[in-house]
Protein backbone atom coordinates (compact mmCIF):
# COMPACT_ATOMS: atom_id res chain seq x y z
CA UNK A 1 -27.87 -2.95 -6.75
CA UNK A 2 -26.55 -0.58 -4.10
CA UNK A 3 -26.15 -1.63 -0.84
CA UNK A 4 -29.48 -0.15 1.49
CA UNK A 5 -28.47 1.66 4.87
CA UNK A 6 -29.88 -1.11 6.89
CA UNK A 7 -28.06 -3.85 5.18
CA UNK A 8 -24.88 -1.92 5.56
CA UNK A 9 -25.93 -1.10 9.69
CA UNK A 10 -26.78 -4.90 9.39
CA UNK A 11 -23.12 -5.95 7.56
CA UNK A 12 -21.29 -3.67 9.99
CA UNK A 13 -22.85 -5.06 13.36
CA UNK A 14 -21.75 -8.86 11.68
CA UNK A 15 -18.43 -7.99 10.34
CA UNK A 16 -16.95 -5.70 13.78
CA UNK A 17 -19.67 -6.86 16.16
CA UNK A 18 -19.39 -10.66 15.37
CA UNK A 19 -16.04 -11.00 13.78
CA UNK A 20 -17.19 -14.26 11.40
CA UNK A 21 -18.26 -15.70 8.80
CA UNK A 22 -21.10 -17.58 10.20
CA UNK A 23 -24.28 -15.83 8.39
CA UNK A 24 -22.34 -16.89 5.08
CA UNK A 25 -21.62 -20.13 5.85
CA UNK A 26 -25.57 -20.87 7.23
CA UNK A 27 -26.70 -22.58 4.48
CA UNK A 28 -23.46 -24.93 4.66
CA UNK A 29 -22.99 -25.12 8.56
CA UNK A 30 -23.32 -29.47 7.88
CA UNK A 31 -21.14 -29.16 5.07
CA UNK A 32 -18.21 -26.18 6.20
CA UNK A 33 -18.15 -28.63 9.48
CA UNK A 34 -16.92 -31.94 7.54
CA UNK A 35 -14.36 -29.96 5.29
CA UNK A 36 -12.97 -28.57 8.50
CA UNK A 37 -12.19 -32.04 9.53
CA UNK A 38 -11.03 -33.23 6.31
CA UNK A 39 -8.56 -30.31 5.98
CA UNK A 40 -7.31 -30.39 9.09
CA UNK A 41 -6.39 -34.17 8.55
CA UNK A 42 -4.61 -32.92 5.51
CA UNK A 43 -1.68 -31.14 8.06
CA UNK A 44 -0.79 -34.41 9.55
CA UNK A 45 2.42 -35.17 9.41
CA UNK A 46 5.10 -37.27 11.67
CA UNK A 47 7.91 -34.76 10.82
CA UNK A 48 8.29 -32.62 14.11
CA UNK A 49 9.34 -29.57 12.12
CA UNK A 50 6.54 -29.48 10.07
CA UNK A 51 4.03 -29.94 12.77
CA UNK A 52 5.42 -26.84 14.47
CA UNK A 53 4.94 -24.82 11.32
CA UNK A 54 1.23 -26.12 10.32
CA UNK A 55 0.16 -25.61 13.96
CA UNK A 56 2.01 -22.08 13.47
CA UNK A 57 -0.12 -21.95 10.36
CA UNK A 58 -3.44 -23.09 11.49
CA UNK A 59 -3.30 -20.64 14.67
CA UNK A 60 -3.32 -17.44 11.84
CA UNK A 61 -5.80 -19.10 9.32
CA UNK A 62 -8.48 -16.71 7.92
CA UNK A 63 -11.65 -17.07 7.42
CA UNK A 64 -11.40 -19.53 4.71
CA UNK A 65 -13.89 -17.54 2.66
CA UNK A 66 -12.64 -19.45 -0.19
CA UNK A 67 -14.00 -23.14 0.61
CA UNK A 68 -17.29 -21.24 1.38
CA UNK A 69 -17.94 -20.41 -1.81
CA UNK A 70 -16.85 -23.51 -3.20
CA UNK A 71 -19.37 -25.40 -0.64
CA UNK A 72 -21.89 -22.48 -1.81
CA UNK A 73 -21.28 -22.89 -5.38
CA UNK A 74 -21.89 -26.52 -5.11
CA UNK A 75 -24.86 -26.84 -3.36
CA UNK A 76 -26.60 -23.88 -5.09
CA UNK A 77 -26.31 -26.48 -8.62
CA UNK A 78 -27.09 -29.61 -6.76
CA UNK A 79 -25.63 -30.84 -3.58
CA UNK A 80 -21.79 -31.51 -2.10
CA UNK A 81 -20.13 -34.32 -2.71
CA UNK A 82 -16.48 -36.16 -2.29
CA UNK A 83 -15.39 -33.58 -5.48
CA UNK A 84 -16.67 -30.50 -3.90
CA UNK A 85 -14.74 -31.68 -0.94
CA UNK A 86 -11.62 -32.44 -2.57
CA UNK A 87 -11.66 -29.07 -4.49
CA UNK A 88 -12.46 -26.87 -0.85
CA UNK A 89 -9.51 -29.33 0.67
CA UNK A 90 -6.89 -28.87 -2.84
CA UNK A 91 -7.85 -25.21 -3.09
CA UNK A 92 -7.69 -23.87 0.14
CA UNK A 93 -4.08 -25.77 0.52
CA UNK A 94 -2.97 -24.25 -2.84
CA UNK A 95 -3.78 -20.49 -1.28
CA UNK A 96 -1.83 -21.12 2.01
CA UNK A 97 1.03 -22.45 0.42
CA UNK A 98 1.11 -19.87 -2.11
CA UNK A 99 0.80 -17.58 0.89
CA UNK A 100 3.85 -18.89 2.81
CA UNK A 101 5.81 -18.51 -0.51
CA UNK A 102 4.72 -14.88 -1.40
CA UNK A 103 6.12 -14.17 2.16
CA UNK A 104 9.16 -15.37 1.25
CA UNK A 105 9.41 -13.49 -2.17
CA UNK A 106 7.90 -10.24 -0.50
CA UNK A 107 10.30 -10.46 2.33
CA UNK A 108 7.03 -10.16 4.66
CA UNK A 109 7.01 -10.65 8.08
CA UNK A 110 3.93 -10.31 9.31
CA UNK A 111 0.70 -12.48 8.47
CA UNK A 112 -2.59 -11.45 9.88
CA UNK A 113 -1.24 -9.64 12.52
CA UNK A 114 1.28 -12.34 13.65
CA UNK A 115 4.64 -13.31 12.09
CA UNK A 116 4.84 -15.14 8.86
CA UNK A 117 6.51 -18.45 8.35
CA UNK A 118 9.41 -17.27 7.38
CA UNK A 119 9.91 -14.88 9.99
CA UNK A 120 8.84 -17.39 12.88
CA UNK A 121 11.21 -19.69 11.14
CA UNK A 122 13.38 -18.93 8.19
CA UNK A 123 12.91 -19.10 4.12
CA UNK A 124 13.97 -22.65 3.98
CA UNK A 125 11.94 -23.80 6.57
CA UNK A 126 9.01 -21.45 4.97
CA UNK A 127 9.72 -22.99 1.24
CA UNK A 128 9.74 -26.81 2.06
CA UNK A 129 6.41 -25.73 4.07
CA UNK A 130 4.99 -24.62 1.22
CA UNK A 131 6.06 -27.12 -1.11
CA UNK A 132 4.75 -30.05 1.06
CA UNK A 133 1.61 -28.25 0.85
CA UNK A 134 1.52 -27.98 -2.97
CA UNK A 135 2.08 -31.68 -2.86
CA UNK A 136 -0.79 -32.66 -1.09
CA UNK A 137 -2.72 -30.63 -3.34
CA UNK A 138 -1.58 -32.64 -6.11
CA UNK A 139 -2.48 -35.82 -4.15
CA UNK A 140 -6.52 -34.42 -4.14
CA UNK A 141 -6.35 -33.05 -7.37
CA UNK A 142 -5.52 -37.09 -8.28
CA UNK A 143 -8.62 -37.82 -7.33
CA UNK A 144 -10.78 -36.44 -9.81
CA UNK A 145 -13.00 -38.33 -12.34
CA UNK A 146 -13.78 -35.12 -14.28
CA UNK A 147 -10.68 -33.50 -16.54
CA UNK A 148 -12.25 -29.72 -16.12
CA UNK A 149 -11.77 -29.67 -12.47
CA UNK A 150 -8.18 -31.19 -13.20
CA UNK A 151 -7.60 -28.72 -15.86
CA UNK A 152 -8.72 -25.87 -13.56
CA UNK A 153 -6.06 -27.31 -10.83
CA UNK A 154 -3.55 -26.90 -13.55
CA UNK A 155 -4.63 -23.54 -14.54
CA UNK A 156 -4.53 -21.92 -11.57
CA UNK A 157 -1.01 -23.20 -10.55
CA UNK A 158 0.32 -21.54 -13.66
CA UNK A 159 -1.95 -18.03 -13.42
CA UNK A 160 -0.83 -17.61 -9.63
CA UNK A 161 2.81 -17.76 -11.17
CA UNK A 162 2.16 -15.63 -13.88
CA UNK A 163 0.33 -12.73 -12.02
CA UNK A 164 3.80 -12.87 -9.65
CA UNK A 165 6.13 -12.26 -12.33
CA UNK A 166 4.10 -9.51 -13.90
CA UNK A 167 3.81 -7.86 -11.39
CA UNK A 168 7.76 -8.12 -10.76
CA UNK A 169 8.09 -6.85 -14.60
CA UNK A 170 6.33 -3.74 -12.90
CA UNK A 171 9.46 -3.10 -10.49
CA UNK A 172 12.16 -1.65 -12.22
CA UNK A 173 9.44 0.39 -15.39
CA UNK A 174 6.28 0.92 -13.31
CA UNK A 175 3.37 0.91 -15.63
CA UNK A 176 -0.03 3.23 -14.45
CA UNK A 177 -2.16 1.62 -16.61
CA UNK A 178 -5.53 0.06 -15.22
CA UNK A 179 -5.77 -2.51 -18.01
CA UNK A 180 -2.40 -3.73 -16.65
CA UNK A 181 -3.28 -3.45 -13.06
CA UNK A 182 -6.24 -6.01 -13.80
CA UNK A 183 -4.46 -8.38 -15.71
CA UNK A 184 -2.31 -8.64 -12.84
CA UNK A 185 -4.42 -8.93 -10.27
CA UNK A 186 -6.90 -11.56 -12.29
CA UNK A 187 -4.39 -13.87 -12.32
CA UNK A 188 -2.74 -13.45 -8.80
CA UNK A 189 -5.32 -13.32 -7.38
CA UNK A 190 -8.78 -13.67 -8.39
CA UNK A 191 -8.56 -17.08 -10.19
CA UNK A 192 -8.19 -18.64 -6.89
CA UNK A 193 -12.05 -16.61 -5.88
CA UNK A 194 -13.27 -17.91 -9.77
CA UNK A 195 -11.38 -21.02 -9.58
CA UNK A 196 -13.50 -21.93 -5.92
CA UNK A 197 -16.62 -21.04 -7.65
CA UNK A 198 -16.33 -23.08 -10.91
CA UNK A 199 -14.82 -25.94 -9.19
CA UNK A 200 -17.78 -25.87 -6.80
CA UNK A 201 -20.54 -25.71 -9.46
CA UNK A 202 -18.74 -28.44 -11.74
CA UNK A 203 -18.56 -30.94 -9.11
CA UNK A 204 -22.14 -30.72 -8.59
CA UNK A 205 -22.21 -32.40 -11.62
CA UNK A 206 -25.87 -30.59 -12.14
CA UNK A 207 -24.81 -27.14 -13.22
CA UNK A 208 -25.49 -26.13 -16.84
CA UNK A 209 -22.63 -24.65 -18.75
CA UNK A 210 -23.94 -21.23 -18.60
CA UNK A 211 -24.59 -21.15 -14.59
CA UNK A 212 -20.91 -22.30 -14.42
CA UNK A 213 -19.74 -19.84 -16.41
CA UNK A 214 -22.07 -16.91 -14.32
CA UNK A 215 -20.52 -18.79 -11.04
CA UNK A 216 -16.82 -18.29 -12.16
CA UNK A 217 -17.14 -14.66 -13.38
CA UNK A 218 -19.17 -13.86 -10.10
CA UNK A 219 -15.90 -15.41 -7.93
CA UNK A 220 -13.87 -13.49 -10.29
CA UNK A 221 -15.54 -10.54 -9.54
CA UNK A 222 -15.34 -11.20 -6.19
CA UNK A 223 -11.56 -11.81 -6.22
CA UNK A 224 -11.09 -8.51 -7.97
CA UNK A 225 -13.07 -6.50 -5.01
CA UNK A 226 -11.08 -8.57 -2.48
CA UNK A 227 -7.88 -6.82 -4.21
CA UNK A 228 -8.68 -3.64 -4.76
CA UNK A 229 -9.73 -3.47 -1.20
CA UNK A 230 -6.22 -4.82 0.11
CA UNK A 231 -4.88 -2.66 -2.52
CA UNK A 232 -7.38 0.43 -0.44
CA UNK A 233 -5.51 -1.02 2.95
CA UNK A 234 -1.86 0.28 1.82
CA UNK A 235 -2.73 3.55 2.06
CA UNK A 236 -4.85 3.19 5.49
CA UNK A 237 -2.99 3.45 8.88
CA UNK A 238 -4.46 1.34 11.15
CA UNK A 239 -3.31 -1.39 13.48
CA UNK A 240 -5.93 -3.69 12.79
CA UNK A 241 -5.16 -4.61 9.81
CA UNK A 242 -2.75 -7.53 10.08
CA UNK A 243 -0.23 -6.27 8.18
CA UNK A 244 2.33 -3.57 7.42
CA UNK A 245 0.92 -0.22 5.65
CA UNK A 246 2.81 0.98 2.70
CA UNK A 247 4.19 -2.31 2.37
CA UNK A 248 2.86 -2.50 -1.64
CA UNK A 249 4.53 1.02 -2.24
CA UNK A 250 7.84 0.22 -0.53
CA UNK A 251 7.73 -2.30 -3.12
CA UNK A 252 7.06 -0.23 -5.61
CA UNK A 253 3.43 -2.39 -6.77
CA UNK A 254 2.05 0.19 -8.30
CA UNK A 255 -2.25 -0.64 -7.37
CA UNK A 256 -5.37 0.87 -8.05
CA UNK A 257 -5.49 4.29 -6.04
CA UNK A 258 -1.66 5.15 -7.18
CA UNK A 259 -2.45 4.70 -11.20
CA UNK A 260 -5.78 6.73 -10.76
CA UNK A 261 -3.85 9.65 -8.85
CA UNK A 262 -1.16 9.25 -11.29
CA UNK A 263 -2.91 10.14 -14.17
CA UNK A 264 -4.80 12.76 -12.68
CA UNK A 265 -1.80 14.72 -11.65
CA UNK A 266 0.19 17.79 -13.07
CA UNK A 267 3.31 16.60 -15.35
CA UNK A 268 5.63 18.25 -12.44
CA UNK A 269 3.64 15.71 -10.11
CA UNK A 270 4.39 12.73 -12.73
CA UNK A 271 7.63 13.42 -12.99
CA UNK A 272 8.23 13.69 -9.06
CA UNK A 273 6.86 10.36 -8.56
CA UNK A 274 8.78 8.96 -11.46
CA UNK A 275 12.05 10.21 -10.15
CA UNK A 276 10.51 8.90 -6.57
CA UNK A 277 10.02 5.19 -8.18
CA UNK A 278 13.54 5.14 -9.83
CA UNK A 279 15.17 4.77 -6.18
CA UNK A 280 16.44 1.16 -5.82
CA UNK A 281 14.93 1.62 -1.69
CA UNK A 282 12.06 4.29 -1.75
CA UNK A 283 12.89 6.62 1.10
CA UNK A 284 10.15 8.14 3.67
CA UNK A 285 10.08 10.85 1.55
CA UNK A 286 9.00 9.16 -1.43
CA UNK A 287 6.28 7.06 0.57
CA UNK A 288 4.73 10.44 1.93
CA UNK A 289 4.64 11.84 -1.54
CA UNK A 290 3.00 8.64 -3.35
CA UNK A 291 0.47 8.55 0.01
CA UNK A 292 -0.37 11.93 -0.01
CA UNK A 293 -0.91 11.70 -3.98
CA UNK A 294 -3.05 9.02 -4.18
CA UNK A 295 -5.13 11.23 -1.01
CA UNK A 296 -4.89 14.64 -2.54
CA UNK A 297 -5.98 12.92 -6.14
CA UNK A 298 -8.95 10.92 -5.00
CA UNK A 299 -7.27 6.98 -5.83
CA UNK A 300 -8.68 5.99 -2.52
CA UNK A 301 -12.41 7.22 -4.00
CA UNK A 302 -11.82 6.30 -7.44
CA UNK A 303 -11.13 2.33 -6.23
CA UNK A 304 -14.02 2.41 -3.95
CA UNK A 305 -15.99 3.89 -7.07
CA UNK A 306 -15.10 0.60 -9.12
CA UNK A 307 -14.99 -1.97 -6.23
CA UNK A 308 -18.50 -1.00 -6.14
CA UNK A 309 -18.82 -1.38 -9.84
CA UNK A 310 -17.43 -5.32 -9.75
CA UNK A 311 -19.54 -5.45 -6.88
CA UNK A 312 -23.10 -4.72 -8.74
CA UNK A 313 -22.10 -6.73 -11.87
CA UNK A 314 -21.55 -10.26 -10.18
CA UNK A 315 -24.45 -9.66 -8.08
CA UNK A 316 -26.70 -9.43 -11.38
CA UNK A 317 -24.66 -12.36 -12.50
CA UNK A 318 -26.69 -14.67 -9.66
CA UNK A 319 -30.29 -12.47 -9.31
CA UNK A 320 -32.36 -15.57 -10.80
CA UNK A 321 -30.64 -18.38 -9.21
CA UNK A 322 -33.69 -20.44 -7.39
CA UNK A 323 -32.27 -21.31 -4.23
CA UNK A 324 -32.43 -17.77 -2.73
CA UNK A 325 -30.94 -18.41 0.88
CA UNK A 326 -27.53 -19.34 -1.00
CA UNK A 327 -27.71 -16.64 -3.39
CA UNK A 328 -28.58 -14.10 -0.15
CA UNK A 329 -25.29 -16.17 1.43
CA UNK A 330 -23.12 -15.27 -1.94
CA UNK A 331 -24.13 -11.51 -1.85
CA UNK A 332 -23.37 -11.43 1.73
CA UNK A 333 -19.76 -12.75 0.82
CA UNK A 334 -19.37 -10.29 -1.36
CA UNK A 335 -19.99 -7.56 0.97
CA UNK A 336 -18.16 -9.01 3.43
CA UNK A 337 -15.68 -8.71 0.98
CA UNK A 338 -16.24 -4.76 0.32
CA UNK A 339 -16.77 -3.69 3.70
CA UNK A 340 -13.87 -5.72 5.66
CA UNK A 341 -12.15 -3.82 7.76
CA UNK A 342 -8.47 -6.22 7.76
């Protein structure tokens, strides 16, 4: 299902002209409004510290396209209830605190175009943040009557781990191997998109096993064009994006565009960006090279090619869903997703 001109002139005038979310969330306005005030009553807090870092927090949040589609997921099954509430509320909290402690362990000091916690405050500050966060996830995930939704909790705590330290494995023998790359990014990153989406649909408590099953793949999907196009980012210089460029290949995570261009290239080329990659600190030199590689080798193309691809398979994965406004709403997301420009 390839995106039409007019729906891309359409996406475009929403996504730059508009700046939000709100055609997604249109068939949820009700709902999105009372999770807003639940999860901002989750940041409350007497400790002075911690007030200054949530309001820090809550002045950079995104778009929270992540409760969305858990709202979306639930009310395309049946309708939202107090579990599709406490799963938005638990989820959304597990992503920024797992955000605040990336920072830390990336060394990252800039979040959506303003400083991260731990360069507005320090990495202690950032880390006890982020771990009174992960409490109060726990605290909603106690409320569940159904184990799958607790499992899932579980689950995702341990995959977000997981996809971290693989990808550190990466650092010091760099692997350019897509298999690899998607393994990675799965569990870093798009279990929290399939996670939303199953936990959504389950707490409907109408779904049938296969819709929750379609739901899940179609956030996983979604997760894994949300990546690539981050990945796509790295290797863009522009000010708009929120965040340092080359910031992935000064850490040496070897995404997408690199491991197509690396495979494509002459064995001199290989071997200059493996002697490139065995520097402890890559250099400006070395950043040029692997940019201008990835350019000269088509990576950029090559992970727009299969964005696309994930992009066409979880729309097929909702085509006969009945309520079509929500299903119009979850396509949308997804091309928010693919056309984003930060």
């Amino acid at each position: 299902m390839p995106i039409s001109i007019t729906k891309l002139l359409f996406l475009y005038s929403i996504i730059f002209r508009m700046g939000d979310t709100q055609i997604i969330k249109r068939p949820i306005v009700a709902e999105f409004a009372k999770f807003e005030e639940l999860f901002l009553a989750s940041f409350k807090t007497d400790n002075l510290l911690l007030q200054q870092v949530y309001a820090h927090v809550l002045a950079t949040k995104g778009k929270q396209i992540r409760p969305i589609l858990t709202l979306l997921a639930a009310k395309l099954c049946g309708t939202v209830n107090h579990a599709t509430y406490f799963s938005a509320i638990g989820l959304e909290l597990l992503h920024t605190a797992s955000l605040i402690h990336d920072d830390v362990v990336d060394e990252t000091l800039q979040r959506r175009g303003a400083p991260s916690v731990n360069s507005a405050f320090n990495n202690k500050v950032a880390v006890l943040s982020g771990d009174y966060l992960l409490s109060q996830v726990f605290s909603y995930a106690g409320k569940f009557d159904d184990h799958r939704l607790i499992d899932a909790f579980t689950n995702l705590g341990k995959s977000l781990s997981e996809g971290e330290l693989l990808q550190l494995e990466n650092f010091d023998k760099p692997k350019f191997k897509e298999d690899n790359y998607y393994e990675i990014i799965k569990k870093k990153t798009a279990i929290l998109f399939s996670t939303c989406m199953y936990a959504g649909a389950v707490s409907s408590h109408l779904a049938t096993d296969d819709q929750i099953e379609r739901l899940r793949l179609f956030g996983e999907y979604l997760g894994i064009c949300f990546q690539i196009k981050d990945d796509i980012f790295d290797y863009t210089d522009s000010k708009e994006i929120g965040k340092p460029t080359a910031n992935d290949i000064r850490e040496k995570k070897i995404t997408l565009p690199l491991i197509y261009a690396y495979n494509q290239s002459t064995p001199s080329e290989k071997a200059q960006a493996d002697n490139f990659l065995r520097q402890q600190e890559l250099d400006a030199e070395a950043i040029a090279f692997l940019i201008d590689l990835a350019y000269k080798k088509g990576g950029i193309e090559y992970a727009e090619f299969r964005m696309e691809e994930f992009r066409e398979k979880a729309i097929d994965l909702i085509a006969d869903f009945s309520n079509k406004e929500i299903v119009e709403s979850l396509i949308t997301a997804m091309d928010y997703v693919v056309l984003r420009s930060k």
